[in-house]
N, C-alpha and C. Protein backbone atom coordinates (compact mmCIF):
# COMPACT_ATOMS: atom_id res chain seq x y z
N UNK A 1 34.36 -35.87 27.59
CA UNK A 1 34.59 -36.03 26.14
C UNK A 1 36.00 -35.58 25.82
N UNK A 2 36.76 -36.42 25.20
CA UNK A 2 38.28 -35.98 24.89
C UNK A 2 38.04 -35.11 23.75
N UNK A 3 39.68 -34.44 23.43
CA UNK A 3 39.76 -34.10 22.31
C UNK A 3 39.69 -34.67 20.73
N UNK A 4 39.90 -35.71 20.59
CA UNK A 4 39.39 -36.54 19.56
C UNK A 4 38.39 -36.72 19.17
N UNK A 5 37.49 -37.22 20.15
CA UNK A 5 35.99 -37.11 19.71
C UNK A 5 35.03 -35.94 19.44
N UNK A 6 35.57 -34.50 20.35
CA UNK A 6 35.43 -33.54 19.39
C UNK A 6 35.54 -33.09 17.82
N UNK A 7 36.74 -32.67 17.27
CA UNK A 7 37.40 -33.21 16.30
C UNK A 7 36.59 -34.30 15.39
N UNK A 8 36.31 -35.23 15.87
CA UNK A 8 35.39 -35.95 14.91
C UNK A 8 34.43 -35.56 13.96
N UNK A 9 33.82 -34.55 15.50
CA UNK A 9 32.45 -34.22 15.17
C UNK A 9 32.34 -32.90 14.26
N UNK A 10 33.72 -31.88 14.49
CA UNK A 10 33.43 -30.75 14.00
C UNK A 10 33.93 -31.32 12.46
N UNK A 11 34.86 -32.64 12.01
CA UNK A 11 34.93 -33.17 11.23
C UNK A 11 33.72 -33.46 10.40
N UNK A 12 32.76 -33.91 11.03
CA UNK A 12 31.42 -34.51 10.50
C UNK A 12 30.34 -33.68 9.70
N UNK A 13 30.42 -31.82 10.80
CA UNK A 13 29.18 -31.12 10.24
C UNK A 13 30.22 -30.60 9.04
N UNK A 14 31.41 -30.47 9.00
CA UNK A 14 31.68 -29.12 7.89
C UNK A 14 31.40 -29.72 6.52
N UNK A 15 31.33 -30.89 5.59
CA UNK A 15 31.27 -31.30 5.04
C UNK A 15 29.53 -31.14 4.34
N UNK A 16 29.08 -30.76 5.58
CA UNK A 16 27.65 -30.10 5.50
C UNK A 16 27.03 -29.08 5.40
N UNK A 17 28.28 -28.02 6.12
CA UNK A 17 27.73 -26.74 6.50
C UNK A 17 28.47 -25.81 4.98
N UNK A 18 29.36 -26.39 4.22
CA UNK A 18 29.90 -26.02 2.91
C UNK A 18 28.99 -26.05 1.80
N UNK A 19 27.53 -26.81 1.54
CA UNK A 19 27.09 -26.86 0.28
C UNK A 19 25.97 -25.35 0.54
N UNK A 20 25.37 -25.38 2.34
CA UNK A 20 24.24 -24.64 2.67
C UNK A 20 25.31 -22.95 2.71
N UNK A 21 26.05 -22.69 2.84
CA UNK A 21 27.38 -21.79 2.31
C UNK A 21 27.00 -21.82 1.02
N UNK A 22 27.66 -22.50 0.13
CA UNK A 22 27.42 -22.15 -1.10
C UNK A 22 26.38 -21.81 -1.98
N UNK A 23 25.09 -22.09 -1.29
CA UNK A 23 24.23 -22.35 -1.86
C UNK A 23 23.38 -20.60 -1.11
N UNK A 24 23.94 -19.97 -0.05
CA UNK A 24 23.30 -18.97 -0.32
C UNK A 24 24.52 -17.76 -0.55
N UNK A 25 25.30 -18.37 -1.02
CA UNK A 25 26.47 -17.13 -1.66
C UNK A 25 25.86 -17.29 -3.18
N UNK A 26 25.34 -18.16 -3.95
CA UNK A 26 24.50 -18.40 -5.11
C UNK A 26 23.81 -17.20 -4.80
N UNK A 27 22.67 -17.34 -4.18
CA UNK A 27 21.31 -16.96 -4.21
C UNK A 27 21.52 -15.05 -3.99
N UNK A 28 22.25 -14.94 -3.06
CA UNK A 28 22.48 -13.65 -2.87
C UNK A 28 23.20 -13.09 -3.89
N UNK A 29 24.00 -13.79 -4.75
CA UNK A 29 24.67 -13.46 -5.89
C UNK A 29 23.50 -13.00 -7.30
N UNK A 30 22.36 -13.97 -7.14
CA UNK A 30 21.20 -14.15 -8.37
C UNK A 30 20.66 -12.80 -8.12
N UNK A 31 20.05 -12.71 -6.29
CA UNK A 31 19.53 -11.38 -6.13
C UNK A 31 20.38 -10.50 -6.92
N UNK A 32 21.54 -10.34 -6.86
CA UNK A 32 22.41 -8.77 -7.11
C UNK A 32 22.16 -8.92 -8.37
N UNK A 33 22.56 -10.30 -9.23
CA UNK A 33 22.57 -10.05 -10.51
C UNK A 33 21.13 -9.42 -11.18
N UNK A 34 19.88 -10.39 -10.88
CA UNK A 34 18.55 -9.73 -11.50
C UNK A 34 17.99 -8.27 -10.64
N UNK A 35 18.36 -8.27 -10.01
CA UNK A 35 18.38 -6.33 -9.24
C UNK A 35 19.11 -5.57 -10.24
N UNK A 36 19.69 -5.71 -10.57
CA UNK A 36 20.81 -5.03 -11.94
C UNK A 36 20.53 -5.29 -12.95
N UNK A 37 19.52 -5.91 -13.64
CA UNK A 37 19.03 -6.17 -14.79
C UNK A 37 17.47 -5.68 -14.90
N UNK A 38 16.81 -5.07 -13.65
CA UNK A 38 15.67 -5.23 -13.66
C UNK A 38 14.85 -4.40 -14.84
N UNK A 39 13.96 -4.10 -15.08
CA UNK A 39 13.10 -4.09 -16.53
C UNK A 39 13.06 -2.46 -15.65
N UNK A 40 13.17 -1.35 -16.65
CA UNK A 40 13.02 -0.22 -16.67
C UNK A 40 11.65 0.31 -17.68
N UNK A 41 10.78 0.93 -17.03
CA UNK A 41 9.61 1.47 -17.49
C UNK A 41 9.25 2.56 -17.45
N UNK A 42 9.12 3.29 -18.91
CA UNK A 42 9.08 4.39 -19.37
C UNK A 42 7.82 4.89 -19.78
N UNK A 43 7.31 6.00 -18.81
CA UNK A 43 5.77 6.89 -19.73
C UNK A 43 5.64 7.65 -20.21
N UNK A 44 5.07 7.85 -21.35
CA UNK A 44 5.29 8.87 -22.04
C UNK A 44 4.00 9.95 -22.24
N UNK A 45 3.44 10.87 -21.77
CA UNK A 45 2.39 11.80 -21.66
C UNK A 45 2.76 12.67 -22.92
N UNK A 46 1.37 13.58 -23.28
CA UNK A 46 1.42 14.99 -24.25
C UNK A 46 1.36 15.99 -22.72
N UNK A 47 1.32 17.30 -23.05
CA UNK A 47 0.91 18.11 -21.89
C UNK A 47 -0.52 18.50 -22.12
N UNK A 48 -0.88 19.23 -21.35
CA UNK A 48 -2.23 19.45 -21.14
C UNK A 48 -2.66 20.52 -21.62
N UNK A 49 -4.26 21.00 -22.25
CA UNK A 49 -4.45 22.29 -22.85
C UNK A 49 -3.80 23.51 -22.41
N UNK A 50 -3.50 24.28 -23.03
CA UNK A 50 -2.59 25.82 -22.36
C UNK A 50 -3.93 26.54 -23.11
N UNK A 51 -3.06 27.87 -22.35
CA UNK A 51 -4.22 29.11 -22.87
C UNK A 51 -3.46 30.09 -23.53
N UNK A 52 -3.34 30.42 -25.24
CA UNK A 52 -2.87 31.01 -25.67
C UNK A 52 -3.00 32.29 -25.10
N UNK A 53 -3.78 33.30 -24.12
CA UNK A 53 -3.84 34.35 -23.58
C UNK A 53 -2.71 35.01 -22.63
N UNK A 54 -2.59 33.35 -22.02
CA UNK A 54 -1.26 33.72 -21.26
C UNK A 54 0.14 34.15 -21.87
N UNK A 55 0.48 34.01 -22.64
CA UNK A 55 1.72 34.30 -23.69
C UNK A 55 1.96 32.79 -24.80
N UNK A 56 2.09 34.07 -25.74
CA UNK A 56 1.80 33.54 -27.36
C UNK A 56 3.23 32.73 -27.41
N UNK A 57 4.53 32.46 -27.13
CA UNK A 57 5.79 31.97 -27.12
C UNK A 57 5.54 31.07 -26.10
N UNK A 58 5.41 30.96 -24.92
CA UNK A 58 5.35 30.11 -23.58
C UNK A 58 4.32 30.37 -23.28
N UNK A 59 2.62 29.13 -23.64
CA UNK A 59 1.39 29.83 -22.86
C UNK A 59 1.67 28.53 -21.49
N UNK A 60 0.94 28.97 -20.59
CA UNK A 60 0.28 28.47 -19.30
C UNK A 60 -0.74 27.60 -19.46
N UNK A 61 -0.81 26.55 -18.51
CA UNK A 61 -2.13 26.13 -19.01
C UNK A 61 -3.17 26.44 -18.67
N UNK A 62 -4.61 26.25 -19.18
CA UNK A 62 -5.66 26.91 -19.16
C UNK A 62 -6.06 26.47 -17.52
N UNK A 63 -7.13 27.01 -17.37
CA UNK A 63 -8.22 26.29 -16.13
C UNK A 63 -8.37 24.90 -16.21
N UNK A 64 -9.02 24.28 -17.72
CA UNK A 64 -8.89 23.02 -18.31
C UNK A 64 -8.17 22.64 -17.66
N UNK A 65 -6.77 22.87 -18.61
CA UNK A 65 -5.73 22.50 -18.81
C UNK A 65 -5.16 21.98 -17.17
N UNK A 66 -5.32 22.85 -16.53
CA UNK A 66 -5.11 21.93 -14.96
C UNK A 66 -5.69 21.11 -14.43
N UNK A 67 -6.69 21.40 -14.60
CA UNK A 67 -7.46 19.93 -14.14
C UNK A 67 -7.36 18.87 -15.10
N UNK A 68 -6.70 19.15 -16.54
CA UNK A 68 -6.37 17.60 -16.51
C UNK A 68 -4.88 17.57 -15.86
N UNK A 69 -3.85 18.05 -15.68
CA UNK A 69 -3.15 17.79 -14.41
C UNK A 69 -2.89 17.01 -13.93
N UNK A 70 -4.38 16.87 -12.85
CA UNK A 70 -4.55 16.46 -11.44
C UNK A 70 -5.14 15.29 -11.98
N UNK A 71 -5.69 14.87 -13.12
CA UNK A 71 -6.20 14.24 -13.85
C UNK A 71 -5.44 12.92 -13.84
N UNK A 72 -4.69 13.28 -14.47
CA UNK A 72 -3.29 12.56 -14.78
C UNK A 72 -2.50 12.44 -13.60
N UNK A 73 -2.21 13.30 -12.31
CA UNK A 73 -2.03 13.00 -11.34
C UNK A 73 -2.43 11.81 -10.78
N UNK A 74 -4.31 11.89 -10.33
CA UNK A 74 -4.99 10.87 -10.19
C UNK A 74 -4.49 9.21 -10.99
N UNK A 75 -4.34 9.54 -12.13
CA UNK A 75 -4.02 8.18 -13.00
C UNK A 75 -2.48 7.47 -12.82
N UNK A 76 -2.17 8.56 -12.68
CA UNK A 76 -0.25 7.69 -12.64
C UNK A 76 0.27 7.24 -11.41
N UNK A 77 -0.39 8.04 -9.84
CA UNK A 77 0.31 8.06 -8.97
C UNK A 77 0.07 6.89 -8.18
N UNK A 78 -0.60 6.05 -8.48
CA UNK A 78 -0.79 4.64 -8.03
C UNK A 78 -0.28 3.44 -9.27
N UNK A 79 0.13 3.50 -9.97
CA UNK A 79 0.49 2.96 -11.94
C UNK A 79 1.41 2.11 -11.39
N UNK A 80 2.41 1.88 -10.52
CA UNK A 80 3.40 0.78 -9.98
C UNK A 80 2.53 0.82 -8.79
N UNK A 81 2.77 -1.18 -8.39
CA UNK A 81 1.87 -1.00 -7.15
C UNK A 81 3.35 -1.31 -5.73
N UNK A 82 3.99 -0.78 -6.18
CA UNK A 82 5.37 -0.62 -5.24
C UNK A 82 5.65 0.31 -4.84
N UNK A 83 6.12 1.29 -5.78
CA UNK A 83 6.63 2.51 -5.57
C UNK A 83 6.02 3.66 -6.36
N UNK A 84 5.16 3.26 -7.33
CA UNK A 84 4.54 4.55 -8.17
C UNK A 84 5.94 4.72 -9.42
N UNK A 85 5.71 6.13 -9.92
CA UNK A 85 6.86 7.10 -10.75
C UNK A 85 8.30 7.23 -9.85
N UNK A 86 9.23 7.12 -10.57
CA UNK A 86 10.41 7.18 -9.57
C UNK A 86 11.02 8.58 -9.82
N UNK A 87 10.92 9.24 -11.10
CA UNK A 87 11.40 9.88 -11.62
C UNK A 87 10.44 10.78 -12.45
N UNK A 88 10.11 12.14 -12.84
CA UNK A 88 9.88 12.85 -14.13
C UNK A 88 10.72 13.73 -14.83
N UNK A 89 10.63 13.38 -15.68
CA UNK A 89 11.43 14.41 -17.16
C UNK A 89 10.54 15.46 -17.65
N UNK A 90 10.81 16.69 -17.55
CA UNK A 90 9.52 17.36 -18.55
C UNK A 90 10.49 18.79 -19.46
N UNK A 91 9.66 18.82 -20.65
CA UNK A 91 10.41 19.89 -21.20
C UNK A 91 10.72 21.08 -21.23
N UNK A 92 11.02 21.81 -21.18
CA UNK A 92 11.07 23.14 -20.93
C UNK A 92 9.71 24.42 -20.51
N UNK A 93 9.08 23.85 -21.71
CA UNK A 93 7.83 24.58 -21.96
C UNK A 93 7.37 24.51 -20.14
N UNK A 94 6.39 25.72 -20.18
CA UNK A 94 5.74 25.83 -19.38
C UNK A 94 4.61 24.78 -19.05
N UNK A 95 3.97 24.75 -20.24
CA UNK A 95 3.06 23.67 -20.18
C UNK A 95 2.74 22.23 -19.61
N UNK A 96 3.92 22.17 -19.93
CA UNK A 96 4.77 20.41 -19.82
C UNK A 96 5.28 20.59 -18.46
N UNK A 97 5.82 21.27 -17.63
CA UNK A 97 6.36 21.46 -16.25
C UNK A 97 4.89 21.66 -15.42
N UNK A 98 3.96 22.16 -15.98
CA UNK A 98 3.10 22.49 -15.06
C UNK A 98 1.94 21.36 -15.44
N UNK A 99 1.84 20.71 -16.03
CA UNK A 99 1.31 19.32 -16.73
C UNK A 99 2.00 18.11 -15.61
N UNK A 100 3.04 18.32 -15.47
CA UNK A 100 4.19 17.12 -14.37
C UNK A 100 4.15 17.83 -13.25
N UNK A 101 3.69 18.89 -12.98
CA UNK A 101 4.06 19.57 -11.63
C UNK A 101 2.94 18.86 -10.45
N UNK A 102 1.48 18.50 -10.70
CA UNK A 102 0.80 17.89 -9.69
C UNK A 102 1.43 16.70 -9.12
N UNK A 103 1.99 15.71 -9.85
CA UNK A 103 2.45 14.04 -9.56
C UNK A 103 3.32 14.67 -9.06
N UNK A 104 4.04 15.53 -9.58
CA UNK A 104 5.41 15.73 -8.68
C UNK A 104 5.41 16.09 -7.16
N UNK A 105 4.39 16.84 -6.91
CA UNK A 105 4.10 17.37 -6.09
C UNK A 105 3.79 16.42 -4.64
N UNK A 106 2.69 15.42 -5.50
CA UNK A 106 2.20 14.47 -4.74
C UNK A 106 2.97 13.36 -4.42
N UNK A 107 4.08 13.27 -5.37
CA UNK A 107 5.36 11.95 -4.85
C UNK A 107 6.45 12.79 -3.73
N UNK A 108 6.31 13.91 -4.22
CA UNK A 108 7.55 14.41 -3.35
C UNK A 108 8.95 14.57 -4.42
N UNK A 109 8.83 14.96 -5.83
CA UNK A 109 9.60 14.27 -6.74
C UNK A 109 10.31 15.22 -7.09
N UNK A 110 11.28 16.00 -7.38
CA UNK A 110 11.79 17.24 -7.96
C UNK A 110 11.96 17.10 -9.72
N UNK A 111 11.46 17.90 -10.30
CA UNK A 111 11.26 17.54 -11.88
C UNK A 111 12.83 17.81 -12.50
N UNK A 112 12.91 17.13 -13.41
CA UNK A 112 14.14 17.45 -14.51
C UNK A 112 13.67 17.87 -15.74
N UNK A 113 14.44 18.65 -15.86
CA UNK A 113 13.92 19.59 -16.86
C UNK A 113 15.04 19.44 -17.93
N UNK A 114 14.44 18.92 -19.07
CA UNK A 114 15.78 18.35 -20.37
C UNK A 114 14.56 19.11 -22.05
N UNK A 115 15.44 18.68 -22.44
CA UNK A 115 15.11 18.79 -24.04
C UNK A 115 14.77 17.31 -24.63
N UNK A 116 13.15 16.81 -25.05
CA UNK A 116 13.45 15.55 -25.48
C UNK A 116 13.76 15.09 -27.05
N UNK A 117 13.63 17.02 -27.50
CA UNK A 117 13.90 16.79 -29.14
C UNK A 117 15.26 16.22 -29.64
N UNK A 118 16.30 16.48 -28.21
CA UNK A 118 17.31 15.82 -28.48
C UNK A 118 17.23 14.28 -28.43
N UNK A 119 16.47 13.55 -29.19
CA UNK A 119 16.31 12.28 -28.79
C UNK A 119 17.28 11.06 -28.46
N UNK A 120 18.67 11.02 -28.92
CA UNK A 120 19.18 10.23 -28.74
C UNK A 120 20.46 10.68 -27.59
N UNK A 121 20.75 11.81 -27.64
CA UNK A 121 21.03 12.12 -26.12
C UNK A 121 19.96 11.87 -24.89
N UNK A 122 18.78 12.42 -25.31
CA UNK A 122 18.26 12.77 -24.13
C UNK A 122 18.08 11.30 -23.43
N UNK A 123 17.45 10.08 -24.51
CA UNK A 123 16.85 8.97 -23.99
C UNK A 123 18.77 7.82 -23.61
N UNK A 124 19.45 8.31 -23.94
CA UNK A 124 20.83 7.43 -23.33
C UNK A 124 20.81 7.75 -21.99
N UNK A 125 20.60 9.30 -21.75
CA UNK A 125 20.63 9.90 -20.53
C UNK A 125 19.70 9.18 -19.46
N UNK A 126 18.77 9.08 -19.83
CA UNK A 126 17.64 8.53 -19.20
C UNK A 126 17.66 7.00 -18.96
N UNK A 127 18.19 6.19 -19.71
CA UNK A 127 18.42 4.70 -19.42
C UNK A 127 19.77 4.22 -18.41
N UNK A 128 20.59 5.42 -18.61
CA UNK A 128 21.89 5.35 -17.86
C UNK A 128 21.37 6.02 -16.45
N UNK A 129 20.96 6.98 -16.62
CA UNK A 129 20.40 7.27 -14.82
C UNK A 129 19.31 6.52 -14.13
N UNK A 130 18.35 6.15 -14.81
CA UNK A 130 17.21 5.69 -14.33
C UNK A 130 16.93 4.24 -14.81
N UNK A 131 17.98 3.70 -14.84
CA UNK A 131 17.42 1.78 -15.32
C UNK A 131 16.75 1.34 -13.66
N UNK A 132 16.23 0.63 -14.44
CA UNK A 132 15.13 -0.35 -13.26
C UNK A 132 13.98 0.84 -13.02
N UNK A 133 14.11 1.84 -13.18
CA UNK A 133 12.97 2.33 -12.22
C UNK A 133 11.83 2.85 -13.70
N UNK A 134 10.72 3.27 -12.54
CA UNK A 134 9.52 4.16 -13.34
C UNK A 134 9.58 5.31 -13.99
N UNK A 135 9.73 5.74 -14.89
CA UNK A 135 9.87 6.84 -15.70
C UNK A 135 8.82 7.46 -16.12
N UNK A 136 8.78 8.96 -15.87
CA UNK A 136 7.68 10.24 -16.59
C UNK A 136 8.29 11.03 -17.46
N UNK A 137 7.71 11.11 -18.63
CA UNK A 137 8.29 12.14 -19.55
C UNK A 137 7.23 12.42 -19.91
N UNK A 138 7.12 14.42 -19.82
CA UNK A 138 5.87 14.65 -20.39
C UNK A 138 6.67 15.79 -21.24
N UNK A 139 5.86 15.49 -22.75
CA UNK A 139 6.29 16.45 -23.69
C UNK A 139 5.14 16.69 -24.61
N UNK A 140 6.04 16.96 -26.03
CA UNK A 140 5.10 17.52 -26.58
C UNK A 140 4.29 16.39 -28.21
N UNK A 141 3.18 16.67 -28.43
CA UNK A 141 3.12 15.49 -28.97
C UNK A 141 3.82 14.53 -30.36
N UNK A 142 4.64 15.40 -31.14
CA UNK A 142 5.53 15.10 -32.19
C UNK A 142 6.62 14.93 -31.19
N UNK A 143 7.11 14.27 -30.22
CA UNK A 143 8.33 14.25 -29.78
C UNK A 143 8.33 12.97 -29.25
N UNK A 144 7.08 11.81 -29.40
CA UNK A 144 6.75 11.03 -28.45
C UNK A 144 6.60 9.94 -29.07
N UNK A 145 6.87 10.03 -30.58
CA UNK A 145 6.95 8.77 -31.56
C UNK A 145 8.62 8.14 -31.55
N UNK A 146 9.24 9.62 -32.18
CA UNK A 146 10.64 9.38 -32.10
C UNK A 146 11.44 9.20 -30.68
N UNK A 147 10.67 9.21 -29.47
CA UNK A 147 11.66 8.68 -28.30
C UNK A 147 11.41 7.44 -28.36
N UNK A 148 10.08 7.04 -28.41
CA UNK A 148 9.92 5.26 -28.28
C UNK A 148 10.27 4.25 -29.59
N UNK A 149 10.83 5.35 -30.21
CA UNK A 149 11.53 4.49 -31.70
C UNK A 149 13.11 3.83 -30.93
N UNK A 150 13.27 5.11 -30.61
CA UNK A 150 14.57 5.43 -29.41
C UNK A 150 15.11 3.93 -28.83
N UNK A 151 13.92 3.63 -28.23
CA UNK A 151 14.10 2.83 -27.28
C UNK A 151 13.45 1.45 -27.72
N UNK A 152 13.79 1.59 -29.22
CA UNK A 152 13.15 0.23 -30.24
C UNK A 152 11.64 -0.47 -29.61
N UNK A 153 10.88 0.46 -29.15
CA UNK A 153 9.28 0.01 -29.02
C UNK A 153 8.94 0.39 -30.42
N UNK A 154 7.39 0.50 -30.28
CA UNK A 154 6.34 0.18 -31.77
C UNK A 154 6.94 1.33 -32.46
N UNK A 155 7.07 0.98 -33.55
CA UNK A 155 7.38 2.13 -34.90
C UNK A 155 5.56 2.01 -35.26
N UNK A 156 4.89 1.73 -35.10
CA UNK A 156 3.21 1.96 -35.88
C UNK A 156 2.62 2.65 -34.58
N UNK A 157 2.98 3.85 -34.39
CA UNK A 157 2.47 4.47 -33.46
C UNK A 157 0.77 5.46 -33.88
N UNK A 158 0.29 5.25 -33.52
CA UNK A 158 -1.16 6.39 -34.21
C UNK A 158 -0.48 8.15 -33.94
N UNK A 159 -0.89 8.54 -35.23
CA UNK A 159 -0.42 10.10 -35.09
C UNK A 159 -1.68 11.12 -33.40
N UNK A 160 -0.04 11.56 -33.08
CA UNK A 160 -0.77 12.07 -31.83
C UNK A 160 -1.59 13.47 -32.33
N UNK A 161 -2.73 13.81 -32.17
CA UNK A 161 -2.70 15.01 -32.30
C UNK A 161 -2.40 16.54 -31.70
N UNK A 162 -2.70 17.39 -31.35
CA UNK A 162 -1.88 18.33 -30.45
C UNK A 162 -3.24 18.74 -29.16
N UNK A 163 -4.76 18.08 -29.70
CA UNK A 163 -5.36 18.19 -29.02
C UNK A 163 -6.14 16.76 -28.16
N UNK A 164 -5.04 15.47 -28.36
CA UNK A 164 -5.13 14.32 -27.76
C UNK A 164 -4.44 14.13 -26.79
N UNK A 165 -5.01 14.88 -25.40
CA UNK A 165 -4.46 15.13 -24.44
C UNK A 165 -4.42 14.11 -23.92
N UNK A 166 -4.99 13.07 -23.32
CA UNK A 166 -5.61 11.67 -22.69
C UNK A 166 -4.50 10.61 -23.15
N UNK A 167 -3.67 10.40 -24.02
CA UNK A 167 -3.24 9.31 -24.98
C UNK A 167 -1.52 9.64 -23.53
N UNK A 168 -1.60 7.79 -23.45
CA UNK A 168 -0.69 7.49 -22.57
C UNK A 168 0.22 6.47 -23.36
N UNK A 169 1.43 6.40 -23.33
CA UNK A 169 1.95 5.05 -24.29
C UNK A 169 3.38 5.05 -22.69
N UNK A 170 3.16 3.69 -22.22
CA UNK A 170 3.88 2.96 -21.39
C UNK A 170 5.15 1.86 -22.45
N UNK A 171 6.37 2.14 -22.02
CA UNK A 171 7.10 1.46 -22.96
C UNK A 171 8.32 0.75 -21.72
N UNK A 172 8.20 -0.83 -21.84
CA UNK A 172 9.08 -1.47 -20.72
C UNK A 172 10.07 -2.41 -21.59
N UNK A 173 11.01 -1.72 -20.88
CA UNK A 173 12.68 -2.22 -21.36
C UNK A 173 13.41 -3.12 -20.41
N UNK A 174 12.96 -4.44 -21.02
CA UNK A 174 13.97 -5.49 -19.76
C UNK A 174 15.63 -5.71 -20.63
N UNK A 175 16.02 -6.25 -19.59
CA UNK A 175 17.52 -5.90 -19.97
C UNK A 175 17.65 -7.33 -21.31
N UNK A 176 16.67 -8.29 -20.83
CA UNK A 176 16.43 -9.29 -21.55
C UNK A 176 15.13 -9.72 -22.18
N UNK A 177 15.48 -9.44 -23.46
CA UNK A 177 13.88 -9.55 -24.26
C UNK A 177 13.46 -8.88 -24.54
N UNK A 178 11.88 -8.95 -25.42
CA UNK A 178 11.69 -8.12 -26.34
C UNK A 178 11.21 -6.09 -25.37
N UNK A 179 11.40 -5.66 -25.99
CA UNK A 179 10.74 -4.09 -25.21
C UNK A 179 9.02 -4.05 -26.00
N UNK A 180 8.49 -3.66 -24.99
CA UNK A 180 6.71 -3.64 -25.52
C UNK A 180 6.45 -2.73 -24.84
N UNK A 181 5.41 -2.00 -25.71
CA UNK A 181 4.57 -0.83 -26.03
C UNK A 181 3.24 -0.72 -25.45
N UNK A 182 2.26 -0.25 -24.72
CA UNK A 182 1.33 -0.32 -24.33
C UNK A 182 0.28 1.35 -24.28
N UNK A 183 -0.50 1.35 -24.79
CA UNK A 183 -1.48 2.65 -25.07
C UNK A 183 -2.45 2.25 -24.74
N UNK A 184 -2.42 3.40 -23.42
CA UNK A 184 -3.53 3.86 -22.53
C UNK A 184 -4.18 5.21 -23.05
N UNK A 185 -5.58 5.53 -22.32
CA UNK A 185 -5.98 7.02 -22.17
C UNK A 185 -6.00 7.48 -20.82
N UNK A 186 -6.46 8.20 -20.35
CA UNK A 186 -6.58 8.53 -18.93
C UNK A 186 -7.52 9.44 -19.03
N UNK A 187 -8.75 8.94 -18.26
CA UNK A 187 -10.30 9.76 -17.95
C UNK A 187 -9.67 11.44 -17.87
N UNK A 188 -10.42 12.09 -18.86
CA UNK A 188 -10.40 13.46 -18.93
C UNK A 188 -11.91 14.25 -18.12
N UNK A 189 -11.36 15.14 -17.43
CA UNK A 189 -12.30 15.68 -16.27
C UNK A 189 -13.69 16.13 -17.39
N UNK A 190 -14.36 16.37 -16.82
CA UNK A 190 -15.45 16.90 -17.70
C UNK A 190 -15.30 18.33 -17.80
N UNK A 191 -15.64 18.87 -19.23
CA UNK A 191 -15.12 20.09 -19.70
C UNK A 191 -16.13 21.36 -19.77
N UNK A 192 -17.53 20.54 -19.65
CA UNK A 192 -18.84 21.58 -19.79
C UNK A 192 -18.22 22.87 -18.68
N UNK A 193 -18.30 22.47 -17.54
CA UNK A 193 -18.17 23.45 -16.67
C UNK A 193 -16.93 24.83 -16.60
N UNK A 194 -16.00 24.16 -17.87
CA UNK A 194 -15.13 25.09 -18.21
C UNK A 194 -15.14 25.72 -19.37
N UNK A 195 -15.99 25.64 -19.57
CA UNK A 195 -16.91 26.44 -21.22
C UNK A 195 -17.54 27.35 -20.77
N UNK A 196 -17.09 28.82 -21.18
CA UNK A 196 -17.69 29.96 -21.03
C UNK A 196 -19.35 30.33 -21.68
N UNK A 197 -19.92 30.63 -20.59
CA UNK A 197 -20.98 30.80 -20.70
C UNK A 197 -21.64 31.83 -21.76
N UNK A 198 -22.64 31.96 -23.04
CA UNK A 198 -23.03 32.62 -23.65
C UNK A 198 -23.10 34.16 -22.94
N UNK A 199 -23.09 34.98 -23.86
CA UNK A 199 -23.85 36.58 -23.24
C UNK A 199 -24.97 36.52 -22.74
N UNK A 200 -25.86 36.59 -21.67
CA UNK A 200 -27.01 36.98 -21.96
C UNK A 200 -28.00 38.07 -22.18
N UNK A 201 -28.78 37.81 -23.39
CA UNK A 201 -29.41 38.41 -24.40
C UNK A 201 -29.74 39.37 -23.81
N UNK A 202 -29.99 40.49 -24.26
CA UNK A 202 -30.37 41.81 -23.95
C UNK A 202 -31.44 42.31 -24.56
N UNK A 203 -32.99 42.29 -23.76
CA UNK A 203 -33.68 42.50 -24.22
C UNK A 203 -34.12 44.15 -24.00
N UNK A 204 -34.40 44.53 -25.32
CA UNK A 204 -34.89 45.99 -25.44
C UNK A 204 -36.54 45.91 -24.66
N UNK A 205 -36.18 47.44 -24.24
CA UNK A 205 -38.00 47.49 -23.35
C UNK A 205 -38.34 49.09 -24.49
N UNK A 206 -39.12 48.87 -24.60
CA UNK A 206 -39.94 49.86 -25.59
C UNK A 206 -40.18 51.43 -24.56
């Protein structure tokens, strides 16, 4: 085979091998772009019963109070069926750290510990570090209307109460389109067995 008829041929494929080129410098380009846009999802928890006994300024949480926890452990740590929570936020309080401390535990996750009353710092903070991924924020329950206002989800939120421990509100932020709101509960352990038992009666003997 001469040199010419080589030449022909490498003449022949490039004209071919330029569109299948372009066409995955596209595609690998689309990946990067929607990887960088991907929808960031935010949860928002109350903390769990404390026990005013432990200290009246910073209480602990009760016996309860931990087992819903693990409760909530149980419920979140399977919630993405990819990767789970990527991240938790919790507030200062004792309560709220030890409320996030089981999932944390069980992802392997190291907690951040912020202020969420600062709401419009705290939640910039949080979209700038953590876009695309799963988000935990456990706080307190007046703090949990005004973050997801934050982040233009539902303004008709139901008033939380301070003893509606169970109440979950999931809020997903795509980079495109509307952001939606979603309210869950999460099975609360059964409580009989952590209810202190009456005195028993003392009967007089004659």
């Amino acid at each position: 085979m001469n040199s010419s008829t080589q030449g022909k041929r490498r003449r022949r494929w490039s004209p071919r091998l330029i569109p299948v080129i372009g066409y995955t410098f596209v595609a690998l380009g689309l990946a990067w772009f929607f990887e960088q846009q991907a929808t960031t999802t935010v949860i928002f928890v109350t903390h769990a019963e404390a026990d005013p006994a432990t200290g009246a300024e910073d209480p602990a949480l009760s016996a309860y109070g931990r087992r819903q926890a693990e409760a909530l452990a149980d419920f979140l740590h399977d919630i993405d069926v990819v990767r789970s929570v990527d991240n938790i936020y919790a507030h200062t309080s004792r309560r709220t750290k030890e409320t996030a401390g089981p999932l944390a535990e069980r992802l392997g996750l190291t907690l951040h510990i912020d202020d969420p009353y600062r709401v419009e710092r705290f939640m910039r903070r949080v979209m700038r570090d953590r876009k695309g991924e799963v988000v935990l924020i456990v706080t307190y329950p007046d703090a949990i209307a005004p973050l997801i206002d934050e982040l233009h989800g539902s303004k008709r939120l139901p008033v939380i109460a301070p003893d509606d421990y169970d109440e979950v509100y999931i809020v997903t932020i795509p980079n495109f389109g509307k952001v939606k709101t979603l309210r869950l509960h999460y099975p609360q352990p059964p409580r009989a067995e952590y209810e202190k038992a009456p005195p028993a009666a003392v009967s007089s003997v004659p």
